[in-house]
N, C-alpha and C. Protein backbone atom coordinates (compact mmCIF):
# COMPACT_ATOMS: atom_id res chain seq x y z
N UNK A 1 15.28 -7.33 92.06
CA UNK A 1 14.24 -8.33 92.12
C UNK A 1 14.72 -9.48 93.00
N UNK A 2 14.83 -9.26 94.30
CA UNK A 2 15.78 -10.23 95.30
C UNK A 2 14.66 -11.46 95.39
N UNK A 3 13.55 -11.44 95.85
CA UNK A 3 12.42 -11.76 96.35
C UNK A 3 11.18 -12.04 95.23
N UNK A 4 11.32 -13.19 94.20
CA UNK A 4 10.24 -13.28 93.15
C UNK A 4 9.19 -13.31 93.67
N UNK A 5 8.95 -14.41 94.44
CA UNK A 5 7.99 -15.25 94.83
C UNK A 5 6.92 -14.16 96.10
N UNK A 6 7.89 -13.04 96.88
CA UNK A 6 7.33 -11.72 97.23
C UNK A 6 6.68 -11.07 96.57
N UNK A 7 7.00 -10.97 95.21
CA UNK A 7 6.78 -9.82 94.66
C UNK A 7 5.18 -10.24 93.86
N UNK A 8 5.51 -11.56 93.34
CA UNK A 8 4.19 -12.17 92.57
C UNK A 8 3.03 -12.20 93.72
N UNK A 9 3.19 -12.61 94.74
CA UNK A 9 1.77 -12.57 95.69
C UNK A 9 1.51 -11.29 95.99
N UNK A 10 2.47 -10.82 96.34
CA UNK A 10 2.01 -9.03 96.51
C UNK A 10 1.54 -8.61 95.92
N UNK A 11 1.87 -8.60 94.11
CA UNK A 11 1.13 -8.25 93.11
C UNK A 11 -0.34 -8.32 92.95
N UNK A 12 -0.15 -10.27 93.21
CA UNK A 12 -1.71 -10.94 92.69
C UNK A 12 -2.96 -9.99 93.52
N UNK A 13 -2.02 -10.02 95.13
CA UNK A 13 -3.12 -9.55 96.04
C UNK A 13 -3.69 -8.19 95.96
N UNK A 14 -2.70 -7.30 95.13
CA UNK A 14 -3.09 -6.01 94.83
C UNK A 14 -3.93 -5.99 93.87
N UNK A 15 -3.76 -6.80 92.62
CA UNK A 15 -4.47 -6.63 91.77
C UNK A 15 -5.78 -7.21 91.99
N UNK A 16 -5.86 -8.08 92.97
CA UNK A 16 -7.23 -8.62 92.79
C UNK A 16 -7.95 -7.96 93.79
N UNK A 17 -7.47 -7.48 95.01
CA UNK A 17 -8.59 -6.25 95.88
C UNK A 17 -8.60 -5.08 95.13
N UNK A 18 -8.18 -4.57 94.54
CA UNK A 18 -7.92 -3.19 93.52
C UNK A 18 -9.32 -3.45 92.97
N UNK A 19 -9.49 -4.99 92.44
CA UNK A 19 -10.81 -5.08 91.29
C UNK A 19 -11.75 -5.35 92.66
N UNK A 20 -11.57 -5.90 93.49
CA UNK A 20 -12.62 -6.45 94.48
C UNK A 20 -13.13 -7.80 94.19
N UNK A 21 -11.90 -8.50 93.84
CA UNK A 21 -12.42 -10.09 93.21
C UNK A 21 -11.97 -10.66 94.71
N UNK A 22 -12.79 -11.77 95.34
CA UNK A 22 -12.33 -12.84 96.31
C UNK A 22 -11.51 -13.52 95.40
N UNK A 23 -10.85 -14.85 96.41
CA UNK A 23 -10.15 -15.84 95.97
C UNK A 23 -11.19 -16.66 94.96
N UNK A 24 -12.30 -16.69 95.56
CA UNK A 24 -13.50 -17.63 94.26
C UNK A 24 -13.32 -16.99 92.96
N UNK A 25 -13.97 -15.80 93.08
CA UNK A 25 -13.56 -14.99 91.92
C UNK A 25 -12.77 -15.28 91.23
N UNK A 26 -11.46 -15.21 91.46
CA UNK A 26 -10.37 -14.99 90.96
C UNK A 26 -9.87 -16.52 90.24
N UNK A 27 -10.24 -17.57 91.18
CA UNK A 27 -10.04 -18.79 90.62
C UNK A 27 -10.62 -19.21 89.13
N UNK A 28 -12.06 -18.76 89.09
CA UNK A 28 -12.88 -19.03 88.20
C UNK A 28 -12.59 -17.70 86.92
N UNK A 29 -11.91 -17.13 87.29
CA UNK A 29 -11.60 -16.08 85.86
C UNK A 29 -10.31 -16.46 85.66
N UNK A 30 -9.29 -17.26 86.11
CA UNK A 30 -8.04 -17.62 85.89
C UNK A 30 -7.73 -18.97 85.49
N UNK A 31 -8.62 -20.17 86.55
CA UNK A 31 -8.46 -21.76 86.16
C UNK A 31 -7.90 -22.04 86.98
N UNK A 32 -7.21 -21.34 88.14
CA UNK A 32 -6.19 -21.87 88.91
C UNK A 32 -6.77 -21.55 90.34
N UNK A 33 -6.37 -23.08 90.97
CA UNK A 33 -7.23 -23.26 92.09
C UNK A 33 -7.61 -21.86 93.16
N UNK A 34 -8.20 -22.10 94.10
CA UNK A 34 -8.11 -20.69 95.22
C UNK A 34 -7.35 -21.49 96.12
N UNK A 35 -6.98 -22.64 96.08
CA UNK A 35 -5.74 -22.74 97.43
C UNK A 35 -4.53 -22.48 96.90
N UNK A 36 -4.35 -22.93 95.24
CA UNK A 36 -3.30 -22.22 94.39
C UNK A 36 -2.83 -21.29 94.89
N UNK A 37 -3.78 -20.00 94.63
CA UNK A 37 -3.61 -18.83 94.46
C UNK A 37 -3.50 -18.21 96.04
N UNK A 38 -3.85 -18.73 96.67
CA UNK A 38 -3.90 -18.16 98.22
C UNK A 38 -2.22 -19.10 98.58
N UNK A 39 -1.64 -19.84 98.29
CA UNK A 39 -0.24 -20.06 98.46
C UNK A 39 0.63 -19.11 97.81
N UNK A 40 0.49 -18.37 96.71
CA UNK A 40 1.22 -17.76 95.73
C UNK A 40 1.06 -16.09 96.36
N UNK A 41 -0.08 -16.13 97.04
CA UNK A 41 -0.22 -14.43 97.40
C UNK A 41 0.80 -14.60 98.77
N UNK A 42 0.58 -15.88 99.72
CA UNK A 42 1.29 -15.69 100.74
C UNK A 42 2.92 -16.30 100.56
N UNK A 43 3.33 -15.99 98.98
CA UNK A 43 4.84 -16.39 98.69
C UNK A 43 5.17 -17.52 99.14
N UNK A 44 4.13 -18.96 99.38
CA UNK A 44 4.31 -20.30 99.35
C UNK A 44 4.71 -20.90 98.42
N UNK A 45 4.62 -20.53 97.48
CA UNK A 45 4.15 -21.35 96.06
C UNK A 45 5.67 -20.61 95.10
N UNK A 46 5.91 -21.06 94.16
CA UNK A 46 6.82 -20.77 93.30
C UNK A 46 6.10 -21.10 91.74
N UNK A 47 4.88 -20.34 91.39
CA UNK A 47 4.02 -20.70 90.24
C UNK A 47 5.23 -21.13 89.29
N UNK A 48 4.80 -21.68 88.15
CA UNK A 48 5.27 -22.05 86.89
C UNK A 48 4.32 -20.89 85.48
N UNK A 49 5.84 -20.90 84.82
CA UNK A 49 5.25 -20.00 83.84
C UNK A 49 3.87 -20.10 83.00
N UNK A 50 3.40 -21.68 82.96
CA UNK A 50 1.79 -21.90 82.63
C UNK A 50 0.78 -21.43 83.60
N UNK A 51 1.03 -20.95 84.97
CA UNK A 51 0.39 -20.99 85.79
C UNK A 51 0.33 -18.97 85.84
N UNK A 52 1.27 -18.30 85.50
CA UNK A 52 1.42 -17.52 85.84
C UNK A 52 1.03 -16.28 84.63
N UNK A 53 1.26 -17.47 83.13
CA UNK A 53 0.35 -16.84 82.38
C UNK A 53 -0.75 -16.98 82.04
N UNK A 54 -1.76 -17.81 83.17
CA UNK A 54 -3.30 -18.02 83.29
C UNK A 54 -4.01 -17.35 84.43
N UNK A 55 -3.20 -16.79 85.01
CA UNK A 55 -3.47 -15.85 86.02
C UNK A 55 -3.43 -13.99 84.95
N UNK A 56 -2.40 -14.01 84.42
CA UNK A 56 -2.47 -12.85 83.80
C UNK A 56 -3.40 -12.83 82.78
N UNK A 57 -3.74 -13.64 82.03
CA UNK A 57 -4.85 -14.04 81.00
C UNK A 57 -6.05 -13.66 81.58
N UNK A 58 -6.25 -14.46 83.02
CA UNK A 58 -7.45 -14.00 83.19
C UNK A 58 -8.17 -12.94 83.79
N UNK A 59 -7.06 -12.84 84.43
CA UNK A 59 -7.24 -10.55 84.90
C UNK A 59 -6.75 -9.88 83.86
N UNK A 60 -6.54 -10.29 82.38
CA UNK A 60 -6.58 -9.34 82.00
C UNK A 60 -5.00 -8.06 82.09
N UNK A 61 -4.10 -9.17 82.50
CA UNK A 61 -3.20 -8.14 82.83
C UNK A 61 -1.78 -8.39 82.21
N UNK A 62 -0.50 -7.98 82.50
CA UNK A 62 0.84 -8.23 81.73
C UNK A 62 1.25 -9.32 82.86
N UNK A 63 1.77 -10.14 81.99
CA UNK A 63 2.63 -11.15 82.71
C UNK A 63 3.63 -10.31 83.77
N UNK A 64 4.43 -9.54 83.23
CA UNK A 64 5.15 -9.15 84.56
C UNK A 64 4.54 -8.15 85.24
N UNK A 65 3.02 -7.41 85.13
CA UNK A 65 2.51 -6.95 86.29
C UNK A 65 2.64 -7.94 87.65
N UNK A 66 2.51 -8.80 87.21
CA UNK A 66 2.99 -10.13 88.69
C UNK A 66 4.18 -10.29 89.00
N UNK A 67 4.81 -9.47 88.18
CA UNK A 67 6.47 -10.12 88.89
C UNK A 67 7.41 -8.65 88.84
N UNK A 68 6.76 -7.52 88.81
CA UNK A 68 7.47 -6.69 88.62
C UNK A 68 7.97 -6.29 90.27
N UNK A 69 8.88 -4.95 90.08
CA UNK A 69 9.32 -5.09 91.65
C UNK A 69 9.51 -3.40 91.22
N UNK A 70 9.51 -2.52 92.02
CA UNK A 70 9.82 -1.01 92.31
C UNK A 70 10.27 -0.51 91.79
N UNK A 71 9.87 0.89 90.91
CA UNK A 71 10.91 0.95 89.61
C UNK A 71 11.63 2.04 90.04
N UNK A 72 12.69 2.61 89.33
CA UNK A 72 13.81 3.29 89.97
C UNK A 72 14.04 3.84 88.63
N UNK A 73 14.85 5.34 88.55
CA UNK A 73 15.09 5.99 87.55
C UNK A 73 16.70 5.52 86.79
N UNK A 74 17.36 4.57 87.19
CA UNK A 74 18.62 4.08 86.67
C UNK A 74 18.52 2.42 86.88
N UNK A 75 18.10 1.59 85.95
CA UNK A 75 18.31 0.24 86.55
C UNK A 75 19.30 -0.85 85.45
N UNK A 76 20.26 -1.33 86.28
CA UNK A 76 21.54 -2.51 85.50
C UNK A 76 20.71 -3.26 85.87
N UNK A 77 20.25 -4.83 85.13
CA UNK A 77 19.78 -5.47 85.14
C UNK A 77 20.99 -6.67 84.93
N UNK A 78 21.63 -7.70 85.31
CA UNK A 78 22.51 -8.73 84.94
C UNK A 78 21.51 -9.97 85.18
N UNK A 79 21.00 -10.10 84.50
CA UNK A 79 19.67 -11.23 84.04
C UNK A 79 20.18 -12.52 84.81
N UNK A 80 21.55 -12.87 85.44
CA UNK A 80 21.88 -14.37 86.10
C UNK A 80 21.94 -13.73 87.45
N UNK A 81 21.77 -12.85 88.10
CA UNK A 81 21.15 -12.03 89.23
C UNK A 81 19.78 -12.96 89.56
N UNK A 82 19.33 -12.63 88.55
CA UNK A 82 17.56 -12.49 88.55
C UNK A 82 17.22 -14.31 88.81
N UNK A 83 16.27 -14.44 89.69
CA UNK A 83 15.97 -15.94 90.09
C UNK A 83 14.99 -16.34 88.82
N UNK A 84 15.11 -17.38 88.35
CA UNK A 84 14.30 -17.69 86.88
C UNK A 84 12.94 -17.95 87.35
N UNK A 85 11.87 -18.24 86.67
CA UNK A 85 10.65 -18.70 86.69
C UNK A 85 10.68 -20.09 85.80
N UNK A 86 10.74 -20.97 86.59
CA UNK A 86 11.52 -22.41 85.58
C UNK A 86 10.13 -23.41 85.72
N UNK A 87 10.26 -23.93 84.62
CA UNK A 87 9.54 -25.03 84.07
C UNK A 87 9.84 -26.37 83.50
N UNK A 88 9.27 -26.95 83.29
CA UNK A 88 9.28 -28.71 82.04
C UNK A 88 11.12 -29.04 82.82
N UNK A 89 10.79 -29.28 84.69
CA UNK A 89 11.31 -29.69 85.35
C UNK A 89 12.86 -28.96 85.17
N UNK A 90 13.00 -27.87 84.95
CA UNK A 90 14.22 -26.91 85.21
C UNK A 90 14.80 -27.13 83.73
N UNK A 91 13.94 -27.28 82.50
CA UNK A 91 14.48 -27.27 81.33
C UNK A 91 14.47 -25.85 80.54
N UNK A 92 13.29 -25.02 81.06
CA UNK A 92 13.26 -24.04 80.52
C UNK A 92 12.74 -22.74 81.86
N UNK A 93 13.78 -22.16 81.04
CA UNK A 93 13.80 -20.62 82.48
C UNK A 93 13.40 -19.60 81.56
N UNK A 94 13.20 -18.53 82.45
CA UNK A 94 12.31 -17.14 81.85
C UNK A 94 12.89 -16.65 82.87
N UNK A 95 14.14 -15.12 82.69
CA UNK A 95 13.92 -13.95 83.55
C UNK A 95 13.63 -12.89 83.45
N UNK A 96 12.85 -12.61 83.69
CA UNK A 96 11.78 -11.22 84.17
C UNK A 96 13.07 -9.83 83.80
N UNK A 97 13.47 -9.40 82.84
CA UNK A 97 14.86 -8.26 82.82
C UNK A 97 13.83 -6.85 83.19
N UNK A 98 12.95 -7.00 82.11
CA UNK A 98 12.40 -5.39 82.69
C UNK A 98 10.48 -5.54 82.37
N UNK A 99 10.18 -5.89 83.59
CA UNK A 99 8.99 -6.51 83.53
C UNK A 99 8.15 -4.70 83.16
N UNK A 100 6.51 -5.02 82.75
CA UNK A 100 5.43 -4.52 82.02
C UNK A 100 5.31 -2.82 82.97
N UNK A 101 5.51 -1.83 81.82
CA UNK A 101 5.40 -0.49 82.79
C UNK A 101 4.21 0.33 81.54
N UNK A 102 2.99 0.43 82.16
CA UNK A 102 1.67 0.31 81.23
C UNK A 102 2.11 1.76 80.79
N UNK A 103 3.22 2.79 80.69
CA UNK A 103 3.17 4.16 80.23
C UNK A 103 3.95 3.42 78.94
N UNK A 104 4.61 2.48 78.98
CA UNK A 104 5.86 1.88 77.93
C UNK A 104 5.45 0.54 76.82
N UNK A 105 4.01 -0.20 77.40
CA UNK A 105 3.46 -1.26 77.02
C UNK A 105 4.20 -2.37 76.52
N UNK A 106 5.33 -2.48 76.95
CA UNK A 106 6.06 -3.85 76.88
C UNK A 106 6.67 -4.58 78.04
N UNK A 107 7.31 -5.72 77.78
CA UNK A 107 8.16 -6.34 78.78
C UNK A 107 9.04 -6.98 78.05
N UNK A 108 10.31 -6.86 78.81
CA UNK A 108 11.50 -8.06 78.11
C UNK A 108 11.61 -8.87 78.41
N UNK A 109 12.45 -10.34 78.10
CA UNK A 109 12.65 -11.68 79.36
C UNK A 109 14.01 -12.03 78.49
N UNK A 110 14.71 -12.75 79.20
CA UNK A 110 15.68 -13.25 78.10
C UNK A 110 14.92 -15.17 78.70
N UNK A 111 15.19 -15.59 77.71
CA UNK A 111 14.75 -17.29 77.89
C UNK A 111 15.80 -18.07 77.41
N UNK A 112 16.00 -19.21 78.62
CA UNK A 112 16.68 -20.33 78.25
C UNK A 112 16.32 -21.96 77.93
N UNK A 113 16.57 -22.31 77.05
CA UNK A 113 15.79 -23.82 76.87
C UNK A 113 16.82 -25.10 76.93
N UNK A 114 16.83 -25.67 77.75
CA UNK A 114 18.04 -26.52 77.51
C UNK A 114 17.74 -27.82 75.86
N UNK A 115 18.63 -28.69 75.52
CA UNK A 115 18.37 -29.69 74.37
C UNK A 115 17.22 -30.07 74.53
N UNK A 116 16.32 -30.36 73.47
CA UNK A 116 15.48 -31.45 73.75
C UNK A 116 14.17 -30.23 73.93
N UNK A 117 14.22 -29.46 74.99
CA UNK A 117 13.02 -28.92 75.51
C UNK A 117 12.17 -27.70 74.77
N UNK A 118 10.72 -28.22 74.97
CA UNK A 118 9.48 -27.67 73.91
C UNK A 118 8.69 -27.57 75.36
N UNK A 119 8.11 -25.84 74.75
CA UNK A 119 7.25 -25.52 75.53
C UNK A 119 6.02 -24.68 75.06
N UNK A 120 4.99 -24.97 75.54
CA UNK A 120 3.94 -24.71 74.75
C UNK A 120 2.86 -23.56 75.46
N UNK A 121 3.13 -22.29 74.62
CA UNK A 121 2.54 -21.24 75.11
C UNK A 121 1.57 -21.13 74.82
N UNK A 122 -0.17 -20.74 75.86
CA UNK A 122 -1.16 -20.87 75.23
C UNK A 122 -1.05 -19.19 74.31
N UNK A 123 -2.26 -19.52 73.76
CA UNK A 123 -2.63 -17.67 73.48
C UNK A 123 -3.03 -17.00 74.81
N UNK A 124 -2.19 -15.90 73.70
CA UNK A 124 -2.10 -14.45 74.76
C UNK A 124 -3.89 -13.55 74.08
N UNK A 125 -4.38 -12.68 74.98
CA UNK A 125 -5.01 -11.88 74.59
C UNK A 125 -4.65 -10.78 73.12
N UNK A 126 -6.11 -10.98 72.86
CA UNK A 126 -5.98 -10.30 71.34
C UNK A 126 -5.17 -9.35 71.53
N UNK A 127 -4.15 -8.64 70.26
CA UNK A 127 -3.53 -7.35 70.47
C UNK A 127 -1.88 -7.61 71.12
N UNK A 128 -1.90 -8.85 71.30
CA UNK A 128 -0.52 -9.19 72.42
C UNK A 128 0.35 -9.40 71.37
N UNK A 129 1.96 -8.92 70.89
CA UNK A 129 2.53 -9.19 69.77
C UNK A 129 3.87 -9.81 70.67
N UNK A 130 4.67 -10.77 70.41
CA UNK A 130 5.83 -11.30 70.50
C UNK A 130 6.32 -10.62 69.70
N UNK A 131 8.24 -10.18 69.93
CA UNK A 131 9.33 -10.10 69.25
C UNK A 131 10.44 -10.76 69.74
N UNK A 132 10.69 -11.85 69.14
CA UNK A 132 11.77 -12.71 69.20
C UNK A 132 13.06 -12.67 68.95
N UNK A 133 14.37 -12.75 69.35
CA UNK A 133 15.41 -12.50 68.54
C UNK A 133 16.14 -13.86 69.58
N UNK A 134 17.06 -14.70 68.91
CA UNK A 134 17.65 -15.71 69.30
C UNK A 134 18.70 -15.19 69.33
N UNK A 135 19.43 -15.45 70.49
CA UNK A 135 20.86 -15.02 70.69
C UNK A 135 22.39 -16.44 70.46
N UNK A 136 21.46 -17.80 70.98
CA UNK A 136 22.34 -18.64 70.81
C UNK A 136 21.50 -19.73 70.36
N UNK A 137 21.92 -21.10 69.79
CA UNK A 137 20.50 -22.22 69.53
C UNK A 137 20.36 -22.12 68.30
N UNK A 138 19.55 -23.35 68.17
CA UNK A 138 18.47 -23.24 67.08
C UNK A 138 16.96 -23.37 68.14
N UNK A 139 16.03 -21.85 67.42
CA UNK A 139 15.23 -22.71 68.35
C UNK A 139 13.71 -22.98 67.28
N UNK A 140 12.78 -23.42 67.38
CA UNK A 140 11.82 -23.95 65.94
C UNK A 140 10.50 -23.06 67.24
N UNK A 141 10.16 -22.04 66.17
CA UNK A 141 8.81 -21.69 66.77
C UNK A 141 7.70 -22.06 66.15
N UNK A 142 6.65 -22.59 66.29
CA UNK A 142 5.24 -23.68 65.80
C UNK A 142 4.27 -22.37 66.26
N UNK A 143 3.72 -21.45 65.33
CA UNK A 143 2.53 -20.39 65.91
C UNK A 143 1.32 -21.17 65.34
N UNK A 144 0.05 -21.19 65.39
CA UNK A 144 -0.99 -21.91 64.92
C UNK A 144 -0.57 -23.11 63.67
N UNK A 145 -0.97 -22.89 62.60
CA UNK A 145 -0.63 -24.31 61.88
C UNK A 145 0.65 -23.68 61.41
N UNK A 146 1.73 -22.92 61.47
CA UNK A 146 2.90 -22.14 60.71
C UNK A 146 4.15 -22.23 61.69
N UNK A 147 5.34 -22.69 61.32
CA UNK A 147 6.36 -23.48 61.81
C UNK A 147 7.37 -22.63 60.91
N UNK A 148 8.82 -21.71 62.44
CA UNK A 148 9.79 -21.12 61.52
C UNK A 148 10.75 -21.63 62.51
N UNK A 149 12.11 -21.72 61.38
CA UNK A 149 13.01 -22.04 62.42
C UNK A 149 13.92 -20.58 62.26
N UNK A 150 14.24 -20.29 63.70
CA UNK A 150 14.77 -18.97 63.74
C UNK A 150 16.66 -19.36 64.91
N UNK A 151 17.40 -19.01 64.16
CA UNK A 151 19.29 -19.13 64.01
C UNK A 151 19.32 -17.96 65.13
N UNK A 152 20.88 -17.98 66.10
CA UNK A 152 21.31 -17.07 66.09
C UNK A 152 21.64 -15.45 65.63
N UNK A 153 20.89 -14.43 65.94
CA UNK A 153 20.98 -13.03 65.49
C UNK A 153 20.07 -13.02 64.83
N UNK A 154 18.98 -14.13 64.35
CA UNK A 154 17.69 -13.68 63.66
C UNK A 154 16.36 -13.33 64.63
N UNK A 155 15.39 -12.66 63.81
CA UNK A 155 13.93 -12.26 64.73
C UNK A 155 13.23 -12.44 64.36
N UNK A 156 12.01 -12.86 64.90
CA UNK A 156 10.42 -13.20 64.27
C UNK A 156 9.53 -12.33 65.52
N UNK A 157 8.14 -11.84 64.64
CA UNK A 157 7.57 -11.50 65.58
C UNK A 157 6.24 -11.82 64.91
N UNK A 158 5.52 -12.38 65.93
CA UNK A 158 3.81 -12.75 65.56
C UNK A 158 3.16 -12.27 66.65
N UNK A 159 1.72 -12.30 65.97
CA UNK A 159 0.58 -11.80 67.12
C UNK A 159 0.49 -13.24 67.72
N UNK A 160 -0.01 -12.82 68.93
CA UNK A 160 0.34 -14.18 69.90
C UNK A 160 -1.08 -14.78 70.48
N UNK A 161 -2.07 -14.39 69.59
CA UNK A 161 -3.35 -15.01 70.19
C UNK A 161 -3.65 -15.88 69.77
N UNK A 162 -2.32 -16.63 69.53
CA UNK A 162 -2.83 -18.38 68.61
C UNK A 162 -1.86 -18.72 69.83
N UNK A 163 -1.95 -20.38 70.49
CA UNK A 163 -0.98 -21.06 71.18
C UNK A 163 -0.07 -21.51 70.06
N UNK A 164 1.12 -21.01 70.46
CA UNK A 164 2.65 -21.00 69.95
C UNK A 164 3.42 -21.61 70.89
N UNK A 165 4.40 -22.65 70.19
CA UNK A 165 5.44 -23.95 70.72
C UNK A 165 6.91 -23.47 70.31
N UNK A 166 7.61 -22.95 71.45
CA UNK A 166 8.93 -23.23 71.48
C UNK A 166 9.68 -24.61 71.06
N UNK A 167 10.80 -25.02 70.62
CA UNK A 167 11.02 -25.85 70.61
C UNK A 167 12.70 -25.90 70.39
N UNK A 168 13.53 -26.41 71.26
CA UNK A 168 15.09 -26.72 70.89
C UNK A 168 15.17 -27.41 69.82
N UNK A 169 15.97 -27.61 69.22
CA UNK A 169 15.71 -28.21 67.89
C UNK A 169 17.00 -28.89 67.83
N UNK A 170 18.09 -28.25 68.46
CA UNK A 170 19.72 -28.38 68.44
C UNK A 170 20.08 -29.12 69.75
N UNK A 171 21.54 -29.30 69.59
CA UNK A 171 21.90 -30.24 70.51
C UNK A 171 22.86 -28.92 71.97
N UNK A 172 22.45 -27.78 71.49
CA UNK A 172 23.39 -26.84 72.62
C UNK A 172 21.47 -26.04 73.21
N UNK A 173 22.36 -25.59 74.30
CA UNK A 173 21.12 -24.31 74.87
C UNK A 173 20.64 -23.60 74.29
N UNK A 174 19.68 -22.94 74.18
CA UNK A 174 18.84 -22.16 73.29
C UNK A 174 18.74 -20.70 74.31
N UNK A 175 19.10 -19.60 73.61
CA UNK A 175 18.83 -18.58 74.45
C UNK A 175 18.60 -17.39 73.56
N UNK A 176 16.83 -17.02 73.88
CA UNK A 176 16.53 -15.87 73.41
C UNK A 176 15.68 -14.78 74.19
N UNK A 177 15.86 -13.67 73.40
CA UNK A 177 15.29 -12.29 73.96
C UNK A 177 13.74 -12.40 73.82
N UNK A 178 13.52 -12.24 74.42
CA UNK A 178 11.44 -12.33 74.23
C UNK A 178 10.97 -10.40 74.56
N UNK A 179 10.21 -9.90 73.66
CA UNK A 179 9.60 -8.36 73.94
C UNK A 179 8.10 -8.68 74.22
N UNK A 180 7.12 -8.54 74.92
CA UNK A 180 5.64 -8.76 74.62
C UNK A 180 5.48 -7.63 74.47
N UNK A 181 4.66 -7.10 73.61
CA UNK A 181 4.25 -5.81 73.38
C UNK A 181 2.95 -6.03 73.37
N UNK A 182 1.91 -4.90 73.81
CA UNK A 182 0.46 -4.76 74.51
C UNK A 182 0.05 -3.67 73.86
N UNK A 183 -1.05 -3.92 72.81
CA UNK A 183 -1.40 -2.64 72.43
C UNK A 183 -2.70 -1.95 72.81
């Protein structure tokens, strides 16, 4: 995955002539501008993970259908390889380890949150399940009105069509495994 920012416009642009949506189209089923999106197809743009899961929201598609890259029958993945998809000003990263393969209906990411940093995921489409497992941190997940705090080596998994809040809670990095599963 040398080339993110390649791979996401290439994507967008496939997926949206595939359906036969223009840039209007596409703006108005996603929220995100058409000069947005016409920077991001021509690998101008470096979307943010709010941006990139309102684009998949609104086609209807897996977050890493946009960021996936050529699949191959043997793949090592070393996740600090992989260029992050960073947000809430380089506090919190997302890498793409083995983005959405629709015969397998999931994707992995490992996520990093530095102190301090809360990030607020809208809802995913009905049917979309998170599996969480924290590797280092404390990190406090907030799913609709229900608040868990999840330790090192523990897992939570909820349906994700409520907006759910990450949150550091601790004074070290927070780093966990994220699964989306698509049913």
């Amino acid at each position: 995955m040398e080339n993110i920012q390649k791979n996401i416009g290439e994507n967008l642009r496939n997926i949206r002539k595939n359906r036969g949506f223009s840039l209007d189209a596409t703006s108005e089923l996603t929220g995100v501008s058409k000069a947005m999106l016409g920077q991001i197809e021509r690998g101008e743009s470096n979307p943010t993970v709010t941006t990139l899961w309102k684009i998949a929201s609104g086609l209807q598609v897996s977050f890493s259908s946009l960021i996936k890259d050529e699949p191959s029958d043997l793949l090592f993945v070393d996740y600090k390889s992989i260029p992050p998809i960073v947000e809430s000003n380089g506090e919190y990263r997302v890498y793409p380890i083995f983005p959405f393969d629709p015969r397998k209906k999931f994707e992995i990411f490992i996520v990093e949150m530095d102190p301090g940093c809360q990030h607020l995921s809208e809802k995913h489409n009905d049917g979309v399940e998170e599996y969480i497992t924290v590797l280092k941190g404390e990190l406090e997940i907030q799913i609709g009105e229900q608040s868990r705090q999840v330790s090192p080596g523990n897992s939570i998994r909820f349906l994700a069509n409520k907006n759910h809040t990450y949150k550091n809670i601790g004074t070290d990095l927070v780093e966990y495994q994220a699964v989306m599963y698509y049913l």
